[in-house]
Every structure is written in C-alpha cells, then in structure tokens.
PDB file of N, CA and C in Angstrom:
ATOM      1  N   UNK A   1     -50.869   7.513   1.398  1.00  0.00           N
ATOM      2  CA  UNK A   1     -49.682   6.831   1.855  1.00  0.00           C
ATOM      3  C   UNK A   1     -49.783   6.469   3.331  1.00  0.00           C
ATOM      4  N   UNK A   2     -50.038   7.391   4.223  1.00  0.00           N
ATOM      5  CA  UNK A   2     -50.152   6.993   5.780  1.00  0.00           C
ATOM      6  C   UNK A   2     -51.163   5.694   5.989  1.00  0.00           C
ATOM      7  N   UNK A   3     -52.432   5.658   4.930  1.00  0.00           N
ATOM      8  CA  UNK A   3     -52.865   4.712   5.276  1.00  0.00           C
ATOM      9  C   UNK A   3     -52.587   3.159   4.533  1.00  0.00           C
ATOM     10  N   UNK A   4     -51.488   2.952   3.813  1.00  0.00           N
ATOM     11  CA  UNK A   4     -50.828   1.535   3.661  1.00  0.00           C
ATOM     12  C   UNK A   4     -49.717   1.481   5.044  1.00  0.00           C
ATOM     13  N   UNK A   5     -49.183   2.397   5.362  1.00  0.00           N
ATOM     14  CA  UNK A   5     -48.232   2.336   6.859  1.00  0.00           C
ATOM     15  C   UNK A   5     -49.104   2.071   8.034  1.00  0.00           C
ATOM     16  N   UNK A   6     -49.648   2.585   7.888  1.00  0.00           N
ATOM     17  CA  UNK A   6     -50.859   2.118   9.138  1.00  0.00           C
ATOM     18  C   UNK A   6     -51.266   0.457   9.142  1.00  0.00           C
ATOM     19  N   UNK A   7     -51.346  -0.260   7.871  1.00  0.00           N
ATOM     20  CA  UNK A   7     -51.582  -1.436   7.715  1.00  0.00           C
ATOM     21  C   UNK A   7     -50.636  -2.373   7.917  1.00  0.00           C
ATOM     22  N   UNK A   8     -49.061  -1.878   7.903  1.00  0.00           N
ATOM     23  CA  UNK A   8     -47.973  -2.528   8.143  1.00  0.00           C
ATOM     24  C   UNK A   8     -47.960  -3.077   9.330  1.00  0.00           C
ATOM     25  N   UNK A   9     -48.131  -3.897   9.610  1.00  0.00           N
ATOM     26  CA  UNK A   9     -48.376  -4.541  11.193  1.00  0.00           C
ATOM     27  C   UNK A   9     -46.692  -4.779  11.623  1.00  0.00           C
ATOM     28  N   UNK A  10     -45.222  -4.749  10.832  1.00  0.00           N
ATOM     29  CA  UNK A  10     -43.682  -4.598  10.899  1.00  0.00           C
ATOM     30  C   UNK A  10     -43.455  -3.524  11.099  1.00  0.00           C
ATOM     31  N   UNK A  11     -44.166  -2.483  10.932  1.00  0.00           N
ATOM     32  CA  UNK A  11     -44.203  -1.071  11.140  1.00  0.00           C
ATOM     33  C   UNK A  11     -43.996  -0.732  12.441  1.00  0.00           C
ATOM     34  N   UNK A  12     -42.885   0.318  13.100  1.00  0.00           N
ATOM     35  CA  UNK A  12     -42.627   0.496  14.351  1.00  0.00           C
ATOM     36  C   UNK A  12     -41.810   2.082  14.322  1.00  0.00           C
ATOM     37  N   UNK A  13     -43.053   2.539  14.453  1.00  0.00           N
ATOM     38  CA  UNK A  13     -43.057   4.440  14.552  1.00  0.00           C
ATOM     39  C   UNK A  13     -42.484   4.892  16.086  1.00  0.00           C
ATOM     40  N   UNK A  14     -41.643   5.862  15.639  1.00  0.00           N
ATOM     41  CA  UNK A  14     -40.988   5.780  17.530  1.00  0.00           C
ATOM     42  C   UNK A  14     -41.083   7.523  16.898  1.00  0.00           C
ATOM     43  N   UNK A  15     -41.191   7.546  18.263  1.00  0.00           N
ATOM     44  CA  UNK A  15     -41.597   8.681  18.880  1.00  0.00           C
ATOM     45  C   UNK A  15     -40.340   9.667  19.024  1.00  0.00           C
ATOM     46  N   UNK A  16     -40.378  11.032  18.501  1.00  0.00           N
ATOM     47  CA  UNK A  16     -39.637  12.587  18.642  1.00  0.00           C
ATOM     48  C   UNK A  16     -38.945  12.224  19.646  1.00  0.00           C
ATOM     49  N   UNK A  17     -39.598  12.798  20.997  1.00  0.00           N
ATOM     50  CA  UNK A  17     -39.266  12.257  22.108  1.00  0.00           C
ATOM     51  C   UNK A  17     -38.579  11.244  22.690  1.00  0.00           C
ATOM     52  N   UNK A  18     -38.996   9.859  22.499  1.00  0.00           N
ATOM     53  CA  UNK A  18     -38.046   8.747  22.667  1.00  0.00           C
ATOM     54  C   UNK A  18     -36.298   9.293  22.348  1.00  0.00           C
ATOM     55  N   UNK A  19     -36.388   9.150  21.086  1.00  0.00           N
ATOM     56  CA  UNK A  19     -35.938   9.330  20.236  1.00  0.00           C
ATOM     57  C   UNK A  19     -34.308  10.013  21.240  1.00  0.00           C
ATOM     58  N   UNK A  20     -34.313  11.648  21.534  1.00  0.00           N
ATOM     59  CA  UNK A  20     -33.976  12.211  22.269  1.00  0.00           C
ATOM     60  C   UNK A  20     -33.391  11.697  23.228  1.00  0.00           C
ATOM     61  N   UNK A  21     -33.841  10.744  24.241  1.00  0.00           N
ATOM     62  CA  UNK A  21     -34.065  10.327  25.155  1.00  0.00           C
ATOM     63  C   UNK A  21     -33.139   9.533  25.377  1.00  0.00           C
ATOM     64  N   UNK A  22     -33.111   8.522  24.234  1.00  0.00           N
ATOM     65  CA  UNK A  22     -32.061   7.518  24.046  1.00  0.00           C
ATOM     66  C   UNK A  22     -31.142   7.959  23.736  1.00  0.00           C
ATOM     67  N   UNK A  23     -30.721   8.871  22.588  1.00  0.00           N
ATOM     68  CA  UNK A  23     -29.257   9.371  22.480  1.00  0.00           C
ATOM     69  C   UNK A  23     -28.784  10.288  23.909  1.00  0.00           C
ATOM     70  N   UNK A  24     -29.383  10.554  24.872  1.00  0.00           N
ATOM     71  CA  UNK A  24     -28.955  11.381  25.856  1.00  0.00           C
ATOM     72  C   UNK A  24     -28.250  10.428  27.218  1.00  0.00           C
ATOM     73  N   UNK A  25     -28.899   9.011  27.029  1.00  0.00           N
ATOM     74  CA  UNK A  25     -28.076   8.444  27.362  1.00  0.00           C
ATOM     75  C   UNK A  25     -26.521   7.918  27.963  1.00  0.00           C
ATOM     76  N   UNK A  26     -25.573   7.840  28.410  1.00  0.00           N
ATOM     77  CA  UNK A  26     -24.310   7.872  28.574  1.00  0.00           C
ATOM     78  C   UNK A  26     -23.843   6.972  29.398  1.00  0.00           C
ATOM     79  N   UNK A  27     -23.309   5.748  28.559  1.00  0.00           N
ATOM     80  CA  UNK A  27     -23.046   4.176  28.699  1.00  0.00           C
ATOM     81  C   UNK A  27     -21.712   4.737  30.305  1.00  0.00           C
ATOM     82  N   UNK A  28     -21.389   3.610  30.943  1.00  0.00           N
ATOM     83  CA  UNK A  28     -21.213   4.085  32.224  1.00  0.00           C
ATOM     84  C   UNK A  28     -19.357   3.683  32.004  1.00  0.00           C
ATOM     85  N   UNK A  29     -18.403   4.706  32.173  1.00  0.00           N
ATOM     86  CA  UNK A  29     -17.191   5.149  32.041  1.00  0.00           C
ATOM     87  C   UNK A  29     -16.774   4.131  32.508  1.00  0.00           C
ATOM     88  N   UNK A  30     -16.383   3.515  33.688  1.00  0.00           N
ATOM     89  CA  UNK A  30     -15.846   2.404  34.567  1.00  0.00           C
ATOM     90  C   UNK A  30     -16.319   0.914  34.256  1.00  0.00           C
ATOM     91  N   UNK A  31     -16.233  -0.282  33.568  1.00  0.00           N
ATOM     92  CA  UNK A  31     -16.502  -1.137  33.537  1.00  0.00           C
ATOM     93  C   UNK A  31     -16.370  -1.726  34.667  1.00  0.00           C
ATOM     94  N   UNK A  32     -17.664  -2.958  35.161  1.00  0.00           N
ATOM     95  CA  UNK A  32     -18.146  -3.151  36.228  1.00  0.00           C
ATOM     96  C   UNK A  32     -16.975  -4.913  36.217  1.00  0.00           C
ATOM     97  N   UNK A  33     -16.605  -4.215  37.283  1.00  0.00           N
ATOM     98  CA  UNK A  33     -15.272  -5.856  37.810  1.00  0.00           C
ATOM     99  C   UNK A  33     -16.352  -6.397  38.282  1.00  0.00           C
ATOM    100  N   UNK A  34     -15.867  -7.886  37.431  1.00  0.00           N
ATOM    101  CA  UNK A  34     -16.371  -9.189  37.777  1.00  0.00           C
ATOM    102  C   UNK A  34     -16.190 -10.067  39.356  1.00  0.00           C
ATOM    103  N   UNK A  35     -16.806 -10.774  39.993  1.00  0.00           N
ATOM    104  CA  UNK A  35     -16.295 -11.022  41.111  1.00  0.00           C
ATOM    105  C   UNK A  35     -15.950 -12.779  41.121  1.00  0.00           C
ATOM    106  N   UNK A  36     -14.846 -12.712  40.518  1.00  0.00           N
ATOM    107  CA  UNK A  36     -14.037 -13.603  40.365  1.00  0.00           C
ATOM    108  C   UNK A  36     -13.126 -14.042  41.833  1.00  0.00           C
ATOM    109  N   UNK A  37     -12.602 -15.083  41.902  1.00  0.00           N
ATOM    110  CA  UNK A  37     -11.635 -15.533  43.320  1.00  0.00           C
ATOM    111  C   UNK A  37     -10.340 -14.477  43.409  1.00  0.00           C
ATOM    112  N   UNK A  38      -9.814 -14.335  41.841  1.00  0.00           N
ATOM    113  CA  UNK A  38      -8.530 -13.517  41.673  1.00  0.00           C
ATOM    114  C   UNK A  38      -8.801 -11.925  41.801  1.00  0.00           C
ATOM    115  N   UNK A  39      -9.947 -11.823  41.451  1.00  0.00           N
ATOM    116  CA  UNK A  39     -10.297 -10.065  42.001  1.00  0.00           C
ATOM    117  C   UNK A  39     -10.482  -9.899  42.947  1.00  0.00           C
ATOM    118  N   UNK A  40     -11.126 -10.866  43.882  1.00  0.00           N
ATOM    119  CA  UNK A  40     -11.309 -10.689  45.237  1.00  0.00           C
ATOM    120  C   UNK A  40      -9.615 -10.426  46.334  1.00  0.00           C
ATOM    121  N   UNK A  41      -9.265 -11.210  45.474  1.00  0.00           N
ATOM    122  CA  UNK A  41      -8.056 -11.672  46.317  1.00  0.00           C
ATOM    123  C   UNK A  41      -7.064 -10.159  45.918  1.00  0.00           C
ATOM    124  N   UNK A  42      -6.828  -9.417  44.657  1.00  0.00           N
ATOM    125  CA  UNK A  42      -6.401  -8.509  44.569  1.00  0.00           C
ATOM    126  C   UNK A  42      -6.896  -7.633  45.238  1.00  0.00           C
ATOM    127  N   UNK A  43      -8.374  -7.374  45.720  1.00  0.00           N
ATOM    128  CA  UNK A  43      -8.583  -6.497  46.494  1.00  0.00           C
ATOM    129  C   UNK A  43      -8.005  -6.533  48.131  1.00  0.00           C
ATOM    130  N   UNK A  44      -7.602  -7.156  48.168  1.00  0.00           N
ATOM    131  CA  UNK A  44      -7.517  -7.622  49.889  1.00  0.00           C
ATOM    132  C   UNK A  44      -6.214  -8.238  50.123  1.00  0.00           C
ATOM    133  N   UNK A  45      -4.898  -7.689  49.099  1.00  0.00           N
ATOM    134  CA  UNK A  45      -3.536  -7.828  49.389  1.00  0.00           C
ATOM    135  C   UNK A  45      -3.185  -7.002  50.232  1.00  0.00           C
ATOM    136  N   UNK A  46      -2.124  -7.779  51.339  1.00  0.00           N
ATOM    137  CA  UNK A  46      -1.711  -6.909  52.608  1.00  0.00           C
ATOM    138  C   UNK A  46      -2.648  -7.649  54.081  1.00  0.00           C
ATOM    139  N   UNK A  47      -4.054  -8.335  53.536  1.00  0.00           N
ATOM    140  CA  UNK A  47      -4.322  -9.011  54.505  1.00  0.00           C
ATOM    141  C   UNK A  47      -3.699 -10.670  55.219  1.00  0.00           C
ATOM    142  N   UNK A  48      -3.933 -10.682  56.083  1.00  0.00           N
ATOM    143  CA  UNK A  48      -3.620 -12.052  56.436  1.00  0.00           C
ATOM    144  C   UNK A  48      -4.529 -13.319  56.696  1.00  0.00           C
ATOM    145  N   UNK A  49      -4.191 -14.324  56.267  1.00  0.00           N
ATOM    146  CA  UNK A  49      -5.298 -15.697  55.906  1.00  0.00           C
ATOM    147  C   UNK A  49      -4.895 -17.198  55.895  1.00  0.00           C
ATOM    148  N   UNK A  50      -6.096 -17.722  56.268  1.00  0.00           N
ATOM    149  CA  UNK A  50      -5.326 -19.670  55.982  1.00  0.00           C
ATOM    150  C   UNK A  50      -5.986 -19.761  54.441  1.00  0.00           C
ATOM    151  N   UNK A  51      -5.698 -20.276  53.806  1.00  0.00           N
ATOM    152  CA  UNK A  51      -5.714 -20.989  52.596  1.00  0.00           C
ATOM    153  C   UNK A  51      -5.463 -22.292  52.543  1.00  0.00           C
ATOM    154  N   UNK A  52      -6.595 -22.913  52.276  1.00  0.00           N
ATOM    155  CA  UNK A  52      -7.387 -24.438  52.160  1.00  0.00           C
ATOM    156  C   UNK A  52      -6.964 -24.831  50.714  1.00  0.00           C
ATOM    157  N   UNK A  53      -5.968 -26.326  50.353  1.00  0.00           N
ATOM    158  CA  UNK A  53      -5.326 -26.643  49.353  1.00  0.00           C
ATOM    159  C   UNK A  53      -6.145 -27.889  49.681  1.00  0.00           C
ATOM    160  N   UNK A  54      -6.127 -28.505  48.126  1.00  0.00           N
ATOM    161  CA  UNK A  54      -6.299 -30.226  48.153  1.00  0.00           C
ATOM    162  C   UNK A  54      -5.873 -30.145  46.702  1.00  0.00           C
ATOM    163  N   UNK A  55      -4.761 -31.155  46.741  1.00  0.00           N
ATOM    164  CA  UNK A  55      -4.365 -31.802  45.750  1.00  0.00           C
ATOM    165  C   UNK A  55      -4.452 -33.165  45.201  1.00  0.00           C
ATOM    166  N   UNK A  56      -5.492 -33.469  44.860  1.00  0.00           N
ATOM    167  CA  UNK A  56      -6.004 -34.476  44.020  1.00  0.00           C
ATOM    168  C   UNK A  56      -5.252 -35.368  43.393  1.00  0.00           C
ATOM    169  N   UNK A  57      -5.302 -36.700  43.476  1.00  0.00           N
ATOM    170  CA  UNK A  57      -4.048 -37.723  43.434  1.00  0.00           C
ATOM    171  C   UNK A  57      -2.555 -37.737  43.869  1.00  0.00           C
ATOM    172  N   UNK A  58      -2.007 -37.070  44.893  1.00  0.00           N
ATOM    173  CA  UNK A  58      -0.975 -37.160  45.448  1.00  0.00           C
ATOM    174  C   UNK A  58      -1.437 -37.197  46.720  1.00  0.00           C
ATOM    175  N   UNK A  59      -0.211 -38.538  47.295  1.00  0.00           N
ATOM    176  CA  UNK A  59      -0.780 -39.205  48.949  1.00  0.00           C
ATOM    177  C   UNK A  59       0.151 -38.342  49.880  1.00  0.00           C
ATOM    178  N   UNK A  60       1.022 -38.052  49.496  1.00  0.00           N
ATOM    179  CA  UNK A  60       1.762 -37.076  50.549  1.00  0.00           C
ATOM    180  C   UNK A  60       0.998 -35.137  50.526  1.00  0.00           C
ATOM    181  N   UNK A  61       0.766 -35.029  49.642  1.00  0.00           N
ATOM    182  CA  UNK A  61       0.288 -33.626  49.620  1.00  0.00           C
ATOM    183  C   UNK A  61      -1.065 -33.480  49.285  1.00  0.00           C
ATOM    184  N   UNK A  62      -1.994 -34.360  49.617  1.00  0.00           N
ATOM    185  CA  UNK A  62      -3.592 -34.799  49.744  1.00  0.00           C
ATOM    186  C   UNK A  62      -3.974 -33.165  49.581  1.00  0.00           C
ATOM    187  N   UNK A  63      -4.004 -32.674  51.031  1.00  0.00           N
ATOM    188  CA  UNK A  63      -4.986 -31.544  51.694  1.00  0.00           C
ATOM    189  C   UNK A  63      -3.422 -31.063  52.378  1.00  0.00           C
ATOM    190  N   UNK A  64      -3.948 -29.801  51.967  1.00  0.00           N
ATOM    191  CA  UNK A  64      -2.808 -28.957  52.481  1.00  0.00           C
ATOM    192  C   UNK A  64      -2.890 -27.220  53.010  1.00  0.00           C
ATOM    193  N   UNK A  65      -2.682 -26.566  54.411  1.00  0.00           N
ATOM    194  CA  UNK A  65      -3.309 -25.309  54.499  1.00  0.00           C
ATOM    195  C   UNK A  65      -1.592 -24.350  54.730  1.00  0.00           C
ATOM    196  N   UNK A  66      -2.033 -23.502  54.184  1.00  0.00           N
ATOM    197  CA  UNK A  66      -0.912 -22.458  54.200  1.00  0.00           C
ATOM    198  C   UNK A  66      -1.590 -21.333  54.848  1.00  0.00           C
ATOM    199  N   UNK A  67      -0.749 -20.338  55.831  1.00  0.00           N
ATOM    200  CA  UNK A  67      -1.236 -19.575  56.419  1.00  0.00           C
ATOM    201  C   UNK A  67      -0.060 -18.070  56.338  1.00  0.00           C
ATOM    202  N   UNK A  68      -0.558 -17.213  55.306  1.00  0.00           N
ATOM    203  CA  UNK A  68       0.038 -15.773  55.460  1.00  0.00           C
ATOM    204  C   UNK A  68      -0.301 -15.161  55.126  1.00  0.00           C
ATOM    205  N   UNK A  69       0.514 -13.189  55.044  1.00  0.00           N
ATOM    206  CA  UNK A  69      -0.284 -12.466  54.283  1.00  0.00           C
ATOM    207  C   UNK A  69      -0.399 -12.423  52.943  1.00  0.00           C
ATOM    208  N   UNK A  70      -1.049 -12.005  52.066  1.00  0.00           N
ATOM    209  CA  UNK A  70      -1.363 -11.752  51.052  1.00  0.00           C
ATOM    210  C   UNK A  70      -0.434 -10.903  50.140  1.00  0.00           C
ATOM    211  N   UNK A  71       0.371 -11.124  49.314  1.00  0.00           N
ATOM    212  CA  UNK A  71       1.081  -9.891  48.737  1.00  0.00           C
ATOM    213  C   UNK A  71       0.781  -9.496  47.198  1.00  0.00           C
ATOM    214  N   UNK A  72       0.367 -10.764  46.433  1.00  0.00           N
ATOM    215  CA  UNK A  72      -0.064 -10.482  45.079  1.00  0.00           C
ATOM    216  C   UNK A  72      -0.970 -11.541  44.783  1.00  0.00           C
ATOM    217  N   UNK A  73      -1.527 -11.029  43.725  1.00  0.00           N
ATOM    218  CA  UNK A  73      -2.686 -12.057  43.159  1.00  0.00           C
ATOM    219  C   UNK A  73      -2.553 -11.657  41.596  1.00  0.00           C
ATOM    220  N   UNK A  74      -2.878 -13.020  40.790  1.00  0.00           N
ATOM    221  CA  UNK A  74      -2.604 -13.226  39.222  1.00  0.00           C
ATOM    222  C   UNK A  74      -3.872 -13.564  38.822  1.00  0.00           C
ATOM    223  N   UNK A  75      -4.404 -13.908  37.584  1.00  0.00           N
ATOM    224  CA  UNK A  75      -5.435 -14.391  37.539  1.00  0.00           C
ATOM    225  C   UNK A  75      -5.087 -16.330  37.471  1.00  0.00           C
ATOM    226  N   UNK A  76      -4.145 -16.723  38.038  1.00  0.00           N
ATOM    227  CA  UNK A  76      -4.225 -18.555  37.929  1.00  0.00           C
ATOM    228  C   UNK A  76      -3.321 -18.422  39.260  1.00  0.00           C
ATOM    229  N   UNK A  77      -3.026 -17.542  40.003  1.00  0.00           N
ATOM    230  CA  UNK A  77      -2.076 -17.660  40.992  1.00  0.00           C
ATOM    231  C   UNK A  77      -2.421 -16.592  42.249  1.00  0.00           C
ATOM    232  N   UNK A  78      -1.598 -16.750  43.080  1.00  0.00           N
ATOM    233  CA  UNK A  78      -1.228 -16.288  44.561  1.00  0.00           C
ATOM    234  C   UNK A  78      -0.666 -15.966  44.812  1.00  0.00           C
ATOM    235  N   UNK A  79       0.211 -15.171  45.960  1.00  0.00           N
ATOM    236  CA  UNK A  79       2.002 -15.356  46.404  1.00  0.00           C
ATOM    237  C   UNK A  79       0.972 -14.700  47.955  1.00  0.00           C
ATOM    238  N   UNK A  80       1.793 -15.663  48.839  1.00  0.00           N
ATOM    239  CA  UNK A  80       1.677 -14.979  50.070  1.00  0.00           C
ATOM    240  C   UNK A  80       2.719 -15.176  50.921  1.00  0.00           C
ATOM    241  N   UNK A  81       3.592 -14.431  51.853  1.00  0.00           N
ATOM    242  CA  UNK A  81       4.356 -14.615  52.701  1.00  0.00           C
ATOM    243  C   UNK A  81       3.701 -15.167  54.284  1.00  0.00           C
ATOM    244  N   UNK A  82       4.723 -16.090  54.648  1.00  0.00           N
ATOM    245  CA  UNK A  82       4.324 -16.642  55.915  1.00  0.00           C
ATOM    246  C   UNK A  82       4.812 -16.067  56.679  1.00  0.00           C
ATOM    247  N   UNK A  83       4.788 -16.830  58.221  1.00  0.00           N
ATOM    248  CA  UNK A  83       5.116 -16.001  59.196  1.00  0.00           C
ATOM    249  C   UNK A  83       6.605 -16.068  58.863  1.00  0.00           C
ATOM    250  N   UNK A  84       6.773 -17.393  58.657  1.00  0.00           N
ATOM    251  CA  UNK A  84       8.075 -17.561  58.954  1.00  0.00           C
ATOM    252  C   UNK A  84       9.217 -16.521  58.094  1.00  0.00           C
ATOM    253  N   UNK A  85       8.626 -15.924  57.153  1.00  0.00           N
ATOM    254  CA  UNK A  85       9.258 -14.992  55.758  1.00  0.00           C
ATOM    255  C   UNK A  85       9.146 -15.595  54.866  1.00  0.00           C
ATOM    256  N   UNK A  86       8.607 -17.098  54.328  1.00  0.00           N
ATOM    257  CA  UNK A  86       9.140 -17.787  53.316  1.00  0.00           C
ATOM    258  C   UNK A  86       7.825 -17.117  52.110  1.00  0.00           C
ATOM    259  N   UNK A  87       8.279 -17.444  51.147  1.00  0.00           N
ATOM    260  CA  UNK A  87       7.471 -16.738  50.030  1.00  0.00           C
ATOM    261  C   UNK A  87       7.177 -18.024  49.263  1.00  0.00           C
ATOM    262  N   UNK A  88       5.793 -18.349  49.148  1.00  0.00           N
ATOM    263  CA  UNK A  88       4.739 -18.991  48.385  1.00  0.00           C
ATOM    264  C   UNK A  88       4.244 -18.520  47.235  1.00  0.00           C
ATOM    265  N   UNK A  89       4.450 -18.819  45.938  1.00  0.00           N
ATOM    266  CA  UNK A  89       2.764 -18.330  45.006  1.00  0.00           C
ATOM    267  C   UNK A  89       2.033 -20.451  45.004  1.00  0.00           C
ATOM    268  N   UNK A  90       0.986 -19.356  44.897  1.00  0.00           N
ATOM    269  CA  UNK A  90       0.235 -20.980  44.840  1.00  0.00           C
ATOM    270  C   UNK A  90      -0.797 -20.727  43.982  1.00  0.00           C
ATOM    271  N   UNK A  91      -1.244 -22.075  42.797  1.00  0.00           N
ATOM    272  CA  UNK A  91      -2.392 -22.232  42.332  1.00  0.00           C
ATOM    273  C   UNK A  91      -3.672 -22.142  42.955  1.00  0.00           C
ATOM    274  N   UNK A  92      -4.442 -21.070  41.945  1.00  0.00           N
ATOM    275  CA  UNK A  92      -6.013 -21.751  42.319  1.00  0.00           C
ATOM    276  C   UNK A  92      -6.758 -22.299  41.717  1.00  0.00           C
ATOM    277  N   UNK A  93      -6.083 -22.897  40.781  1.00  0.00           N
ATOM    278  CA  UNK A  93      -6.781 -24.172  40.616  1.00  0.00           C
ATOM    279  C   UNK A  93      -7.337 -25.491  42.021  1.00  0.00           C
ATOM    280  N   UNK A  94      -6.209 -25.176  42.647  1.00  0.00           N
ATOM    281  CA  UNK A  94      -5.907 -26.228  44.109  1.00  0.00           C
ATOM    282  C   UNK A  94      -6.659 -25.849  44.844  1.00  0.00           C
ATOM    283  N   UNK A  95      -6.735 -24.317  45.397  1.00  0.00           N
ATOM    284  CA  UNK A  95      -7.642 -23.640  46.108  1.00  0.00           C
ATOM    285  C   UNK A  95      -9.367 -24.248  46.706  1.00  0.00           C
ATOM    286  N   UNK A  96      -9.408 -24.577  47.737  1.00  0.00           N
ATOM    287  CA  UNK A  96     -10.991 -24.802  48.052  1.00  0.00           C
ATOM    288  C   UNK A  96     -11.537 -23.687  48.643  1.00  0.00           C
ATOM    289  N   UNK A  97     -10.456 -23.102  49.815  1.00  0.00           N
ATOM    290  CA  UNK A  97     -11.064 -21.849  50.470  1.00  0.00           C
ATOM    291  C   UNK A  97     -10.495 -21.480  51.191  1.00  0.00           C
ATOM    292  N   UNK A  98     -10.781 -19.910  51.610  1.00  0.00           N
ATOM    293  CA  UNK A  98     -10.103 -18.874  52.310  1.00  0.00           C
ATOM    294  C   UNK A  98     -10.612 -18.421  53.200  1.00  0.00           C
ATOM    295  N   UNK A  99     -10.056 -18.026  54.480  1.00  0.00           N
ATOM    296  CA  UNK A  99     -10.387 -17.525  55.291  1.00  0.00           C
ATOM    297  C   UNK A  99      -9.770 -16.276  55.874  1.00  0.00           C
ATOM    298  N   UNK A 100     -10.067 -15.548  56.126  1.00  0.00           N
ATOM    299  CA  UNK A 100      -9.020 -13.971  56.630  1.00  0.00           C
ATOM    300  C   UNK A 100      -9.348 -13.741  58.194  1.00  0.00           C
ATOM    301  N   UNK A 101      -8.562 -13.055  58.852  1.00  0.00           N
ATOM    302  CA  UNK A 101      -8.361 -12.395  60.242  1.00  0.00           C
ATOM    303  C   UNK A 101      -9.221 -11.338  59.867  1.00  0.00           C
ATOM    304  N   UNK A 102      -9.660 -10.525  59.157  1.00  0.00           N
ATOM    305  CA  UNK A 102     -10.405  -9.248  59.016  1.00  0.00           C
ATOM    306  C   UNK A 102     -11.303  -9.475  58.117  1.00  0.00           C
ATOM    307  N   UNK A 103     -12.331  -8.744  57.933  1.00  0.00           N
ATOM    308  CA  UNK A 103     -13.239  -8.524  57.179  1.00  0.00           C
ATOM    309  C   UNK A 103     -12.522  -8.372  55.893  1.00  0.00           C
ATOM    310  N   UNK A 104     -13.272  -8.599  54.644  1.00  0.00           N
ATOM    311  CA  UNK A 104     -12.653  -8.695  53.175  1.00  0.00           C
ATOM    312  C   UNK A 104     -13.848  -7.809  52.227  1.00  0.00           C
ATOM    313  N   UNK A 105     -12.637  -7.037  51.415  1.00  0.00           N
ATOM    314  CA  UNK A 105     -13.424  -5.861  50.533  1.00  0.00           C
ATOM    315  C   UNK A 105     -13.587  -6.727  49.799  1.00  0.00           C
ATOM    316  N   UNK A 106     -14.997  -6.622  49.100  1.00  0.00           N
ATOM    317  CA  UNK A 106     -15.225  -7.708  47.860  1.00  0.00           C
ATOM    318  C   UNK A 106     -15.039  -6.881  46.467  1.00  0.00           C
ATOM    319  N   UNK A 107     -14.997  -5.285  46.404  1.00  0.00           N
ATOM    320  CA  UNK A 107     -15.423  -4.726  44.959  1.00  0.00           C
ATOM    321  C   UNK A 107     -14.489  -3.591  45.116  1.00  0.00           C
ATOM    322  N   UNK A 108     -13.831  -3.172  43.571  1.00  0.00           N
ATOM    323  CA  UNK A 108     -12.732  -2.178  43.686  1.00  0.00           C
ATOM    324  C   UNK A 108     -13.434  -0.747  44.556  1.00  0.00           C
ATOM    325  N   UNK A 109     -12.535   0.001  45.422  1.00  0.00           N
ATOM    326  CA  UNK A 109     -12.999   0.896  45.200  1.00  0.00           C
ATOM    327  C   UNK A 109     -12.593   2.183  44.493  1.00  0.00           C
ATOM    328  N   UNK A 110     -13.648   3.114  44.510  1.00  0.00           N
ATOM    329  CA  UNK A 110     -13.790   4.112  42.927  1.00  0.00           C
ATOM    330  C   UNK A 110     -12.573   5.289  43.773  1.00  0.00           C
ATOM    331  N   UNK A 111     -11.893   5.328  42.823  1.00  0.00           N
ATOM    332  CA  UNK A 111     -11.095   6.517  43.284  1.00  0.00           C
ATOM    333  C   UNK A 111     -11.515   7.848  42.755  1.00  0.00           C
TER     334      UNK A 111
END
C-alpha cells in the first residue's frame, strides 16, 4: 500500500509536527482598523483644523474652507464647531483635505 501512495504525485503527507503547530496558533483578538478618512478623523476628535471643500457644479459654493474643532465623525460625515460656536456636519464626499494645528493619531489606540 505505501508504495501506490508514494506514486500519488496529489498526495500531500504533512507532518506530526506541523500539524501541532498550526492548531497552536491563535487568530489575533482585535481586528485590525482600516485607515479610512472617517477613522482617521474619529481618532483625532477634540482637535482643531481647516477643511478643504469643493463643490462641483455650483458657482456660488465652488471651493469652500471651514475651519474648527473636531467633535464627531460618521462614516459619510463630520460635525465640527467653529470659532464662532456655530455647529457644522459636513460631507466627505466634498472633502479634498485636511489640515490640523497638531500632529494627528492615525491608528486606534489599544487600551
């Protein structure tokens, strides 16, 4: 018998060892956050920033920059307060780019 298995060239003998090895394994508890615009931006609520708008076919609201802090982030949205107090959420779809007063955490951190 061993020697028709031996001839099986589909044949794929794994090893005691291996074997072990792989079930000892242990797939990793925390799924790894994506680095998306809206995760970024959840990480770094409470900071303050200009935010770069262009709105595409409208002549009065072409290009447009808003400047405050950060208070929430959605995954299709924004909200930031200005200086003035007024409260914004804004698309990012519209979004071209951001800029912050401080350095920006890019990845959750592990508590």
């Amino acid at each position: 018998m061993d020697y028709f298995d031996d001839l099986n060239p589909y044949l794929v003998k794994e090893d005691d060892n291996e074997n072990l090895t792989r079930q000892q394994t242990v797939p990793p508890t925390q799924p790894v956050e994506q680095t998306y615009v809206e995760n970024i931006l959840r990480v770094n609520v409470g900071k303050k920033g200009t935010f770069y708008f262009s709105y595409t076919g409208s002549k009065t609201w072409n290009d447009k920059i808003y400047t405050g802090t950060l208070q929430q982030a959605g995954r299709d949205h924004f909200i930031i307060v200005t200086d003035t107090g007024k409260t914004v959420m804004l698309l990012l779809v519209y979004l071209l780019w951001a800029e912050f007063d401080e350095p920006l955490d890019y990845q959750y951190k592990v508590k």
